[in-house]
Protein backbone atom coordinates (compact mmCIF):
# COMPACT_ATOMS: atom_id res chain seq x y z
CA UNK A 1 33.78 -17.34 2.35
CA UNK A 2 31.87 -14.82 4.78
CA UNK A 3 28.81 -16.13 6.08
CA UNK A 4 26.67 -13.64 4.17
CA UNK A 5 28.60 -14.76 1.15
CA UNK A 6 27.42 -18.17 1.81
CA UNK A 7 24.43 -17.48 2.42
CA UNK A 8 23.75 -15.37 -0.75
CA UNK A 9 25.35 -18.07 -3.01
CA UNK A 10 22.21 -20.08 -1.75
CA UNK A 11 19.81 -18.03 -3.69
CA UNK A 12 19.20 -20.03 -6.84
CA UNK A 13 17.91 -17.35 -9.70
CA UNK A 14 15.72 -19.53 -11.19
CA UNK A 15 14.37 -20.96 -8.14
CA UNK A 16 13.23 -17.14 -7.41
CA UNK A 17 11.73 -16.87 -10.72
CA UNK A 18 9.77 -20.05 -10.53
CA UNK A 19 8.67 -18.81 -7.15
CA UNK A 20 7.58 -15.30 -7.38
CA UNK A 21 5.61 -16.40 -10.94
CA UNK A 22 3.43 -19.39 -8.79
CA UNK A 23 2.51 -17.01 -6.26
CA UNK A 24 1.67 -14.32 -8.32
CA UNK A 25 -0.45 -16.59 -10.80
CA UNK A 26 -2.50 -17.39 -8.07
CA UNK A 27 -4.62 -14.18 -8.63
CA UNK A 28 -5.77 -12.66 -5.38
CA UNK A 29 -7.53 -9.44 -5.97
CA UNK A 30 -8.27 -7.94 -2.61
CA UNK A 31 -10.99 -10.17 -0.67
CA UNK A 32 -9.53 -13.46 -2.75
CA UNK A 33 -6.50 -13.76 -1.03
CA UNK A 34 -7.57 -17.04 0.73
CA UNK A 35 -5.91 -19.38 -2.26
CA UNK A 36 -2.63 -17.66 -2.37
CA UNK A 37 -2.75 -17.46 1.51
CA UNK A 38 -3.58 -21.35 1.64
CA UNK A 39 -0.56 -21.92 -1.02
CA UNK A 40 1.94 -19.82 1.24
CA UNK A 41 0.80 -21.53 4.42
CA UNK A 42 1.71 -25.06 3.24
CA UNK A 43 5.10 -23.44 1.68
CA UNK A 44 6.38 -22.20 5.25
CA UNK A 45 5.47 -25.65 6.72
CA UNK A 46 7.31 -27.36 4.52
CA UNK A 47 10.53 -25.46 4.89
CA UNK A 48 10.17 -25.04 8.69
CA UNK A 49 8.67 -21.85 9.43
CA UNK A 50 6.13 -22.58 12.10
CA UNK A 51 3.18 -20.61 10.00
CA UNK A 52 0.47 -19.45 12.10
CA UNK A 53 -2.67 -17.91 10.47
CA UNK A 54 -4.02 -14.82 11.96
CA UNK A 55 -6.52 -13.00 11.11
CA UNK A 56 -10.51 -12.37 11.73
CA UNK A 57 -12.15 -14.17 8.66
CA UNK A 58 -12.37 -17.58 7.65
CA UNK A 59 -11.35 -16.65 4.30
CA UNK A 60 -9.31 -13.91 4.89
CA UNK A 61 -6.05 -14.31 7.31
CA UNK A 62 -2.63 -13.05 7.75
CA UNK A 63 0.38 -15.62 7.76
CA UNK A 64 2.89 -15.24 10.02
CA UNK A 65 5.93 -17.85 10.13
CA UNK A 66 9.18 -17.49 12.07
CA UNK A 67 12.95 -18.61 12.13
CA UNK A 68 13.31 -18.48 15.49
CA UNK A 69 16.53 -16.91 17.16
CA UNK A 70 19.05 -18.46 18.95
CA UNK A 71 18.13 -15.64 21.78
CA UNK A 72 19.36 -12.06 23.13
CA UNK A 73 19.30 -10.06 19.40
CA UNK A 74 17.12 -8.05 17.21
CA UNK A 75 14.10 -9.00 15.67
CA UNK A 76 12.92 -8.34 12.14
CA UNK A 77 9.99 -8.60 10.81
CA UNK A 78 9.55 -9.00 6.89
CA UNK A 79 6.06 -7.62 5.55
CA UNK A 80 4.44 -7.86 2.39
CA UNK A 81 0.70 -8.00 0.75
CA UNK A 82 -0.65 -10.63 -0.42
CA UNK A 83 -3.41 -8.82 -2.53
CA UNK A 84 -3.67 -7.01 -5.76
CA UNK A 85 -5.95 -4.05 -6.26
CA UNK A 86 -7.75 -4.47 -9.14
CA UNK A 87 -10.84 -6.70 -8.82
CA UNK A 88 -12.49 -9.33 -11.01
CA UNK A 89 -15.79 -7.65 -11.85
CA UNK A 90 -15.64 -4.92 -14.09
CA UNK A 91 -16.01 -1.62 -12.10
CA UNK A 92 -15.98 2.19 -12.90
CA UNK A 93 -12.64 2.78 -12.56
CA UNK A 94 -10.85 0.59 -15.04
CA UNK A 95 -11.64 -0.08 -18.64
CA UNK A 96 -11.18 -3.36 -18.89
CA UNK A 97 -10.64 -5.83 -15.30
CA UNK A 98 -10.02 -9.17 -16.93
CA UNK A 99 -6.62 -8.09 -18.78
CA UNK A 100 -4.03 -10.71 -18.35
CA UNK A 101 -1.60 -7.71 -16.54
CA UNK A 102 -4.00 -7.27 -13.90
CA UNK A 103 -4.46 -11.53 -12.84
CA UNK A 104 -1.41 -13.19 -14.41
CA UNK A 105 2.05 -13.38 -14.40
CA UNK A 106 4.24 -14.08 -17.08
CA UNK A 107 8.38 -13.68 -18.42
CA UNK A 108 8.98 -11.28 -20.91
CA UNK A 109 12.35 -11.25 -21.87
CA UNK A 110 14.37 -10.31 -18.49
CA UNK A 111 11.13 -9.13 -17.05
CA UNK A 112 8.42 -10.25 -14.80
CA UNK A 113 5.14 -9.05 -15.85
CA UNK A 114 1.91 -8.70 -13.84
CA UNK A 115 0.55 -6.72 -11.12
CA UNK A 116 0.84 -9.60 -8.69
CA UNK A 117 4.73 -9.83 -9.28
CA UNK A 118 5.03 -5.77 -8.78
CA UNK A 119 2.45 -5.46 -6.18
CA UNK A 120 3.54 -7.10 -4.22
CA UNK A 121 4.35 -10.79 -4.49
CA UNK A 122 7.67 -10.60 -6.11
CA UNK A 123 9.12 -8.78 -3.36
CA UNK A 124 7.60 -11.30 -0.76
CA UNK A 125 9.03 -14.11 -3.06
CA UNK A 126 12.52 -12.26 -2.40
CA UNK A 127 12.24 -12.27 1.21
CA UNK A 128 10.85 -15.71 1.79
CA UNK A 129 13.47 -17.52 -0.34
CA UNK A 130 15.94 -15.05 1.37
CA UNK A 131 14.77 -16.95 4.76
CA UNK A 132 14.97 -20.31 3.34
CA UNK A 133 18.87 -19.46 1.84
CA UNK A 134 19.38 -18.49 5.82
CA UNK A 135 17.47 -21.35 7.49
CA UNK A 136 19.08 -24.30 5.12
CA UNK A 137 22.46 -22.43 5.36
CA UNK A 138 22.88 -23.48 9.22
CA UNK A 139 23.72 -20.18 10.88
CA UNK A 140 22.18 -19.69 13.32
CA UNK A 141 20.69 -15.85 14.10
CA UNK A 142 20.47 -14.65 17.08
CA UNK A 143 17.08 -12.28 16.72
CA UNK A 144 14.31 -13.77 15.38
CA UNK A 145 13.30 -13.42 12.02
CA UNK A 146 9.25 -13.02 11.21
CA UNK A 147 8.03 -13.78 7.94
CA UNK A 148 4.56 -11.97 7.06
CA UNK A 149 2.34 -12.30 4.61
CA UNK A 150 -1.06 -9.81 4.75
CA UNK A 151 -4.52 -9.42 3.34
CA UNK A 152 -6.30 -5.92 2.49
CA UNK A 153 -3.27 -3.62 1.95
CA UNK A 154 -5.57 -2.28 -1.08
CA UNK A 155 -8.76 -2.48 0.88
CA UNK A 156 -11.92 -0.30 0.14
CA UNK A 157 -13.60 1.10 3.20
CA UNK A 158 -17.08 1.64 4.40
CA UNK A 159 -18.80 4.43 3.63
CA UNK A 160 -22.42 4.61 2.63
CA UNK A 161 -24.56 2.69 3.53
CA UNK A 162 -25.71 0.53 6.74
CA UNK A 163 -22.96 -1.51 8.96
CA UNK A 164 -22.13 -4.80 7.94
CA UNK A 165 -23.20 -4.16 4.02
CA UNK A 166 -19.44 -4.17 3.42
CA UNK A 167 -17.22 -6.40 5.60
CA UNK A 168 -13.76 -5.02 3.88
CA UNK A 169 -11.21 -2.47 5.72
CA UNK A 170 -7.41 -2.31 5.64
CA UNK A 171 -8.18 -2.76 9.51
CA UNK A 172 -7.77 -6.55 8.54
CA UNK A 173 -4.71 -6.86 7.41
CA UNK A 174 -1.35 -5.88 8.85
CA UNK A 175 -2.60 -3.68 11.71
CA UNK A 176 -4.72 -6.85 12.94
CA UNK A 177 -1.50 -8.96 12.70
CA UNK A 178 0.07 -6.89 14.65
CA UNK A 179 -2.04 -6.15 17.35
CA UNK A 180 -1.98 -10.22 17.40
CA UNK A 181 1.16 -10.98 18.03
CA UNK A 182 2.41 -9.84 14.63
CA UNK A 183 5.78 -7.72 15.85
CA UNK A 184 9.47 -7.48 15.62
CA UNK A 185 11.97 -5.02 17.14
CA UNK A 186 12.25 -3.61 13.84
CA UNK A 187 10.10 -4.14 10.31
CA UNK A 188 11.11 -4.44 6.30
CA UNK A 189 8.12 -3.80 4.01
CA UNK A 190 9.07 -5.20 0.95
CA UNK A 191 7.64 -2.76 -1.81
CA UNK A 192 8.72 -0.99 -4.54
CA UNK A 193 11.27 1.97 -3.77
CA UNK A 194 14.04 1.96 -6.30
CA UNK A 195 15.85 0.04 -3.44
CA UNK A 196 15.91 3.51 -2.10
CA UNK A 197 15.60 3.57 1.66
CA UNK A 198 12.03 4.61 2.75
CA UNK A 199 11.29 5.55 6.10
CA UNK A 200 8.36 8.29 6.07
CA UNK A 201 5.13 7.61 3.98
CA UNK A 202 1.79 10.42 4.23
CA UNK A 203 -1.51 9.58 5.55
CA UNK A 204 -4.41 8.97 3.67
CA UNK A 205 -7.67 11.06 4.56
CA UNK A 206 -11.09 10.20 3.07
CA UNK A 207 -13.47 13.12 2.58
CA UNK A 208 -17.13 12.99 1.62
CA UNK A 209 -18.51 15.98 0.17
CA UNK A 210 -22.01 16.58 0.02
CA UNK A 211 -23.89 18.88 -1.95
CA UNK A 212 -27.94 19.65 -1.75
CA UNK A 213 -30.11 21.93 -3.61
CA UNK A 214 -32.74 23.69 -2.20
CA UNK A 215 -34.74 23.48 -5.46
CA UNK A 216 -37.36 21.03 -6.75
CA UNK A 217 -35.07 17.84 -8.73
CA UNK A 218 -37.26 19.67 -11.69
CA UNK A 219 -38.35 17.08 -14.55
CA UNK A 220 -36.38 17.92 -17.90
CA UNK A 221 -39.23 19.93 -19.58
CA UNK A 222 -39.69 22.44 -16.46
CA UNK A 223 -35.70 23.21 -16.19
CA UNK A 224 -35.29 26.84 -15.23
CA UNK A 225 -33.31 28.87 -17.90
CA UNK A 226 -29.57 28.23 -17.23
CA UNK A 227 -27.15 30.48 -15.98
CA UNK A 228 -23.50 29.16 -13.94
CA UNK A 229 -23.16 25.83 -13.04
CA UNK A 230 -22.88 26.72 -9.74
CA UNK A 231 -26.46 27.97 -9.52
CA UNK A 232 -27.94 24.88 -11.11
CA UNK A 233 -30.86 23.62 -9.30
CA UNK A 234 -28.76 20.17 -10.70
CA UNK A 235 -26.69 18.93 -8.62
CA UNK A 236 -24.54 17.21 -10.89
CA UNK A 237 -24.24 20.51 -13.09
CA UNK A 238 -23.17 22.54 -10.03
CA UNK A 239 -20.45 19.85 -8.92
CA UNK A 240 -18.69 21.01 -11.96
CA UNK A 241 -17.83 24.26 -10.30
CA UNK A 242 -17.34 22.43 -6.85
CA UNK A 243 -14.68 19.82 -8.71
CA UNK A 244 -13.14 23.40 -10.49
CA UNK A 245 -12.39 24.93 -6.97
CA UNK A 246 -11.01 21.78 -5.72
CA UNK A 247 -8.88 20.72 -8.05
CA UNK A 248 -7.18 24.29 -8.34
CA UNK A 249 -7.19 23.68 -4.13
CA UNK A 250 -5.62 20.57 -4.82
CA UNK A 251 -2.38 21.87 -6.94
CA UNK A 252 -1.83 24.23 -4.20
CA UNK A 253 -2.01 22.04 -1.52
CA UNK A 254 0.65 19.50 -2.87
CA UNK A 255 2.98 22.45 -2.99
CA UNK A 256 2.87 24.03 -0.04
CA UNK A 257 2.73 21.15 1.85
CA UNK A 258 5.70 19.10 0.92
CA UNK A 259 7.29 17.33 3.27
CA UNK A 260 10.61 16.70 3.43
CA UNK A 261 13.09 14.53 5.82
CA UNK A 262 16.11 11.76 5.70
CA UNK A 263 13.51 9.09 5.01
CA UNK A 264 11.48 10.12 2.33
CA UNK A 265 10.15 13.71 0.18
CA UNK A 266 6.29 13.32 0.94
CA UNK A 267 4.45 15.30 -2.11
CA UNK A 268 0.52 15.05 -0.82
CA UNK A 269 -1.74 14.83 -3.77
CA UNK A 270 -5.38 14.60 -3.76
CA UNK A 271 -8.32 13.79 -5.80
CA UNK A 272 -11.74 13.41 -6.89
CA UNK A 273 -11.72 9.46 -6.89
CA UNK A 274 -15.45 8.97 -7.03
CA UNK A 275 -18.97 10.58 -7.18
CA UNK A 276 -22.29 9.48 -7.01
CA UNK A 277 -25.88 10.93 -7.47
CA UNK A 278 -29.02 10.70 -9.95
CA UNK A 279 -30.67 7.61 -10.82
CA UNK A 280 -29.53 6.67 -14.81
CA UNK A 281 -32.23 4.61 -15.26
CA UNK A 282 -34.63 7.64 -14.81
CA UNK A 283 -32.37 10.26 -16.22
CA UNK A 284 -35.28 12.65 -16.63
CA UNK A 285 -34.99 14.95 -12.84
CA UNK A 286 -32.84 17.36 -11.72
CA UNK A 287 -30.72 15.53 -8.47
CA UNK A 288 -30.89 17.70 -5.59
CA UNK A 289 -27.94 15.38 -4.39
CA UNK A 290 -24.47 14.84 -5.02
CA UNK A 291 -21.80 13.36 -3.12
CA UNK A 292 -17.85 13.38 -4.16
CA UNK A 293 -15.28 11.42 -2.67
CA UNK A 294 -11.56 13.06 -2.16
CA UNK A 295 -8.19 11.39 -1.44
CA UNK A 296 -6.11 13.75 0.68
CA UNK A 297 -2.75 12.35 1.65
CA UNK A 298 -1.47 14.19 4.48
CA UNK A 299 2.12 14.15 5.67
CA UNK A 300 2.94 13.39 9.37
CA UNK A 301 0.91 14.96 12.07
CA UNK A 302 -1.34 16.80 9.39
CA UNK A 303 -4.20 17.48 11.73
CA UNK A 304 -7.18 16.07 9.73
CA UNK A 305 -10.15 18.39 11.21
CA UNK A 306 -8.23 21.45 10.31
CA UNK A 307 -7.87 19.98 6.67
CA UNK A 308 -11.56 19.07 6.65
CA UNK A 309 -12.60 23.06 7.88
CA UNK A 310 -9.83 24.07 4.96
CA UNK A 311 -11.83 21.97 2.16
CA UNK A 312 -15.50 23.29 3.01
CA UNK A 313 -14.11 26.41 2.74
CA UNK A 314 -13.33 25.87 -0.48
CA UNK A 315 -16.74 24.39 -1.23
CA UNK A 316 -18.14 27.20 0.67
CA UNK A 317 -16.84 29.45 -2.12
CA UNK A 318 -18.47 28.21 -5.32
CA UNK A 319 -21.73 29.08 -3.63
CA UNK A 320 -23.05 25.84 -3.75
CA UNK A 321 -24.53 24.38 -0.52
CA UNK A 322 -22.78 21.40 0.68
CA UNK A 323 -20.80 19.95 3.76
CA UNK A 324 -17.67 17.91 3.58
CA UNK A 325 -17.02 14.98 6.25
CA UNK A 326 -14.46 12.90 7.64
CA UNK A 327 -14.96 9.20 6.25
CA UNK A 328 -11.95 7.03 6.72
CA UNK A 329 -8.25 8.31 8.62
CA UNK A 330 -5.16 6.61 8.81
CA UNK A 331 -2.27 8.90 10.10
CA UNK A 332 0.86 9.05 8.20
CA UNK A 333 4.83 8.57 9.94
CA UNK A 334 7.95 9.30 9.91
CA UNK A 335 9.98 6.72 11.72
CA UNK A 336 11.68 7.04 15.27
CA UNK A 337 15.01 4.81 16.03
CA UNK A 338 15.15 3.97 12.98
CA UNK A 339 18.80 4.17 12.63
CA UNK A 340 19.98 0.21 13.29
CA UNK A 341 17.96 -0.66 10.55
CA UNK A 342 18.82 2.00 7.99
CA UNK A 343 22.49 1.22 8.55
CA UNK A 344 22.01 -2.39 8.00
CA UNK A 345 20.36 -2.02 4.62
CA UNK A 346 22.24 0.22 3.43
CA UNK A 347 25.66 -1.53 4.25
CA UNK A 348 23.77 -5.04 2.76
CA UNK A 349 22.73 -2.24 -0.49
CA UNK A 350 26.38 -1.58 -0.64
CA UNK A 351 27.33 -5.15 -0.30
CA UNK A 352 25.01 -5.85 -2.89
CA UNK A 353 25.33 -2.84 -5.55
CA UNK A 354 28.72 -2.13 -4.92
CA UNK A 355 27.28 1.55 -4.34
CA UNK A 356 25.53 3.79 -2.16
CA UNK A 357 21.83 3.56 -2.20
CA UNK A 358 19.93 6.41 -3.73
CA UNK A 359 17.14 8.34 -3.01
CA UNK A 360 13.74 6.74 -3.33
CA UNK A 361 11.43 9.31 -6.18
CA UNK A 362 9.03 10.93 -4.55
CA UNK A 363 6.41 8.77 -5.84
CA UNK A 364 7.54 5.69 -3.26
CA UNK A 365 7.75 7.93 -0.30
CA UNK A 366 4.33 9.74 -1.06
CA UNK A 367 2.44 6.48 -0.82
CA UNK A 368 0.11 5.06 2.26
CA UNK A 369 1.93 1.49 2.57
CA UNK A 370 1.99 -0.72 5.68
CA UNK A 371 5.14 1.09 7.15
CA UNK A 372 2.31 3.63 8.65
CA UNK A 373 0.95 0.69 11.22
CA UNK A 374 3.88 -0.75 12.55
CA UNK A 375 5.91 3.10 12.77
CA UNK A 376 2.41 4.52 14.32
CA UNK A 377 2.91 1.60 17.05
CA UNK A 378 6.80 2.55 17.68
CA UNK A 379 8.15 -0.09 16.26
CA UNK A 380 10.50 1.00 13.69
CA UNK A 381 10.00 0.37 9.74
CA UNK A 382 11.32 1.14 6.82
CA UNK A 383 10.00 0.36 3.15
CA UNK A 384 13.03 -1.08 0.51
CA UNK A 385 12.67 -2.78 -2.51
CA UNK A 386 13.02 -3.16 -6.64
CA UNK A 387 10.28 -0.57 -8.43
CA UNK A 388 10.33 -0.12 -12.60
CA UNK A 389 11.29 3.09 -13.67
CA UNK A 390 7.76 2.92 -15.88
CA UNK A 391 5.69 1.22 -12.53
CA UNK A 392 2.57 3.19 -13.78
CA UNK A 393 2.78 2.12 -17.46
CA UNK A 394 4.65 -1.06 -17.30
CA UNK A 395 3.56 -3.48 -14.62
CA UNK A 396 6.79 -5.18 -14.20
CA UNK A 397 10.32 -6.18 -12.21
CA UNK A 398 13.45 -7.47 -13.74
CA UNK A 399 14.53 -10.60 -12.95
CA UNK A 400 17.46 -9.29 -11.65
CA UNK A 401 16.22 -6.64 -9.59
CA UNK A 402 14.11 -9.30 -8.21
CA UNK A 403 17.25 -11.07 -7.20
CA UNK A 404 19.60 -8.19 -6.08
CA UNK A 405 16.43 -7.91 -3.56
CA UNK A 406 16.70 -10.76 -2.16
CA UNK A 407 20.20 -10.79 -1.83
CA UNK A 408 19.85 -7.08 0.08
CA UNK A 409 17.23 -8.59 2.20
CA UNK A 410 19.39 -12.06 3.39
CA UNK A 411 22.23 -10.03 3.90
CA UNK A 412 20.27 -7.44 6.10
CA UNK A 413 18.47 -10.27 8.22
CA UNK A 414 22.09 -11.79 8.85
CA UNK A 415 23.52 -8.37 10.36
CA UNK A 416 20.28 -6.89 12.27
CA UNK A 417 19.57 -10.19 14.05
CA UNK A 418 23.29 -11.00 14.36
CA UNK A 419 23.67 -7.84 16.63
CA UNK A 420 23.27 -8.10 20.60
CA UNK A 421 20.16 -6.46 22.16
CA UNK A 422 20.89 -3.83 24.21
C-alpha cells in the first residue's frame, strides 16, 4: 500500500460526518465566531497541532495550528472561515433569520444540511481530519503543513457613520493572519468549487451613491404636481430612475467585462444591495436625500477610480444630482506560480475521481473569497472544494463529496510538502 493509500484509508466517514455536523452546530454568524473558535482551539491541542490564536479581538481570533515539517520542502497552508453570513437579528435583507438552515446543521438522507456545513465548515472539517489521517499515520512531511481557521470572511464594512461605531471589517480575518505570521509557500482555500480548480476570483468595489435635491423636502399636502421621477423634488421617487440607469449599466458591464483565464471565467455582476433615506416614522416630507449602495466586482487590475468616473456618469444622465464614492476596495487576482500546486491537486483529483477535474461554473470563480489576500501578497492560492449543484436553493454537501474532499486534500498535502524546495 502507497503511502497516500494509507493515509486515505485513515479517513473514517463517519468520523467526518460527526465532525463537520459539531462544528457547524456551533452557530457562528459573523462577529460570534468566538465559541466555534474556542471549540477548534482545544480540538488542534488535543491532536497535536500547536494552535496559536491570532487575531486583534478578545472575542474574535484566527486559529492557526501546524504539523510541522521534517525540513527543506513546501509549505501549505489550508484556509477556511469560520463564520456564516447570515446574522441572528432579523435584518432587511432576509425574511426570516432564525430558520434552522441558516444556524443548524442536520443529515438529510446522504446530505448535510445547513449553511455552516456549506459555508464553510464542512470543507474545514475535510481538511482538518485530512491532517489528523497524516499526523497519526507516521509519515513524516517534509514542508510544513498550516492549518487555518478565520473570522470575518462575510464581514460588513464601515460606512456611515463616525469611527469606531462599527468595529467589523474583513481586515480581521485572514489578511490579519497573515500579516501575523499566517503564511505558507503555497495556500488551499477550502470552498465550494465543484472540486474545480480555482485560481482567479474578482474584486469587490463598494460604491456610495448620493443623491440631493435642491428643493424644499415639501410636506405631503404642498407636493408640486408630478411629472418624471427623475425630476421629483423626492428623493426616493427620483432614485427610481437612478436604480433604472444602473441596472441597465449593470447588464452591460458583466458582459463586456468578462474575464477569462486557466484559473477561473470571472463574470462581474453588480447591484443595488442597499439604500437608505427618509425618516418612516415621519413619512409625511419629501427627502432631499438618498443614498444607494452598489456591489461592483471587478476582475484583476480593474482600476477602481476609472469605474467610479464610469458610474457617475451614468447617474449624471438621469438628470438627477448626485455623486458616487469609493467606500470599501479589495483588489481581485489571478494567481502567479501557481503551477506546483495546480498539478498536485489535480493529480490527488485524479487519484481521487478516477478523472480529470472539470471546470469550476462561473459562479465559484466570480466570487471575492480569501484566495484574493494571500495571491495579492504573492503567495500562491488556489480555491478547491465540494459545491451543490443547487448551492443557492439548497444549502447543502453530500456526505460523500464531503469525503472525496478530504481525501483530495490528504493526498495533495502528502505530494506538495513531500517535494524538495528549490
Amino acid at each position: 500500500m502507497s503511502i497516500a493509500d494509507d493515509v486515505v484509508a485513515r479517513i473514517d466517514r463517519q468520523a467526518l460526518v460527526d465532525f463537520a455536523l459539531e462544528l457547524a452546530n456551533i452557530d457562528s454568524t459573523v462577529t460570534h465566531e468566538a465559541a466555534v473558535a474556542r471549540h477548534l482551539y482545544q480540538w488542534m491541542w488535543r491532536e497535536g497541532f500547536q494552535p496559536r490564536k491570532v487575531g486583534l479581538l478578545a472575542d474574535r481570533y484566527n486559529l492557526m495550528g501546524r504539523l510541522p515539517g521534517s525540513g527543506g520542502g513546501y509549505s501549505l497552508l489550508f484556509n477556511s472561515h469560520m463564520d456564516t453570513h447570515v446574522p441572528r437579528e432579523q435584518d432587511w435583507v432576509h425574511t426570516d433569520v432564525t430558520i434552522d438552515e441558516y444556524h443548524k446543521a442536520w443529515i438529510e438522507g446522504d446530505l448535510l444540511c445547513g449553511e455552516g456545513i456549506v459555508n464553510d465548515k464542512g470543507p474545514m472539517a475535510c481538511f482538518l481530519l485530512a491532517a489528523k489521517a497524516i499526523k497519526e499515520s507516521g509519515h513524516r512531511l517534509r514542508g510544513d503543513l498550516i492549518l487555518t481557521c478565520v473570522v470575518a470572511e462575510s464581514s460588513h464594512e464601515p460606512v456611515d457613520g463616525e469611527p469606531g461605531e462599527m468595529i467589523e471589517t474583513k481586515d480581521l480575518g485572514a489578511r490579519f493572519l497573515a500579516t501575523h505570521g499566517g503564511i505558507a509557500d503555497y495556500a488551499l482555500i477550502a470552498e465550494g468549487t465543484g472540486f474545480g480548480l480555482v485560481w482567479v476570483e474578482p474584486g469587490e468595489y463598494w460604491y456610495k451613491v448620493t443623491l440631493r435635491s435642491s428643493e424644499p423636502p415639501f410636506y405631503t399636502p404642498y407636493l408640486p404636481e408630478r411629472t418624471t421621477p427623475a425630476k421629483s423634488p423626492n428623493m426616493i421617487v427620483a432614485s427610481a430612475a437612478v436604480i433604472d440607469a444602473l441596472e441597465h449599466w449593470a447588464a452591460d458591464y458583466q458582459r463586456r467585462k468578462v474575464f477569462r483565464s486557466a484559473g477561473g471565467t470571472v463574470v462581474p455582476k453588480a447591484q443595488i444591495g442597499g439604500i437608505r433615506s427618509g425618516d418612516p416614522s415621519r413619512p409625511i416630507l419629501a427627502p432631499q436625500l438618498c443614498a444607494l449602495y452598489l456591489d461592483v466586482r471587478a476582475v484583476p487590475g480593474q482600476d477602481p477610480l476609472t469605474l467610479r468616473d464610469e458610474i457617475q456618469a451614468v447617474v449624471d444622465r438621469t438628470g438627477v444630482s448626485g455623486t458616487v464614492e469609493l467606500y470599501s476596495f479589495r483588489r481581485g487576482y489571478e494567481a502567479k506560480n501557481i503551477e506546483r500546486l495546480v498539478d498536485s491537486v489535480r493529480r490527488s483529483h485524479i487519484a481521487t475521481f478516477g478523472a480529470e477535474p472539470k471546470p469550476a461554473n462561473t459562479e465559484a470563480s466570480s466570487l471575492w473569497r480569501d484566495i484574493n489576500i494571500y495571491n495579492e501578497m504573492g503567495i500562491p492560492a488556489l480555491t478547491y472544494g465540494p459545491r451543490a449543484a443547487a448551492h443557492a436553493y439548497k444549502r447543502a454537501l453530500s456526505i460523500e463529496s464531503l469525503y472525496q474532499a478530504a481525501c483530495v486534500y490528504a493526498r495533495t498535502a502528502l505530494e506538495l510538502c513531500h517535494q524538495a524546495k528549490a
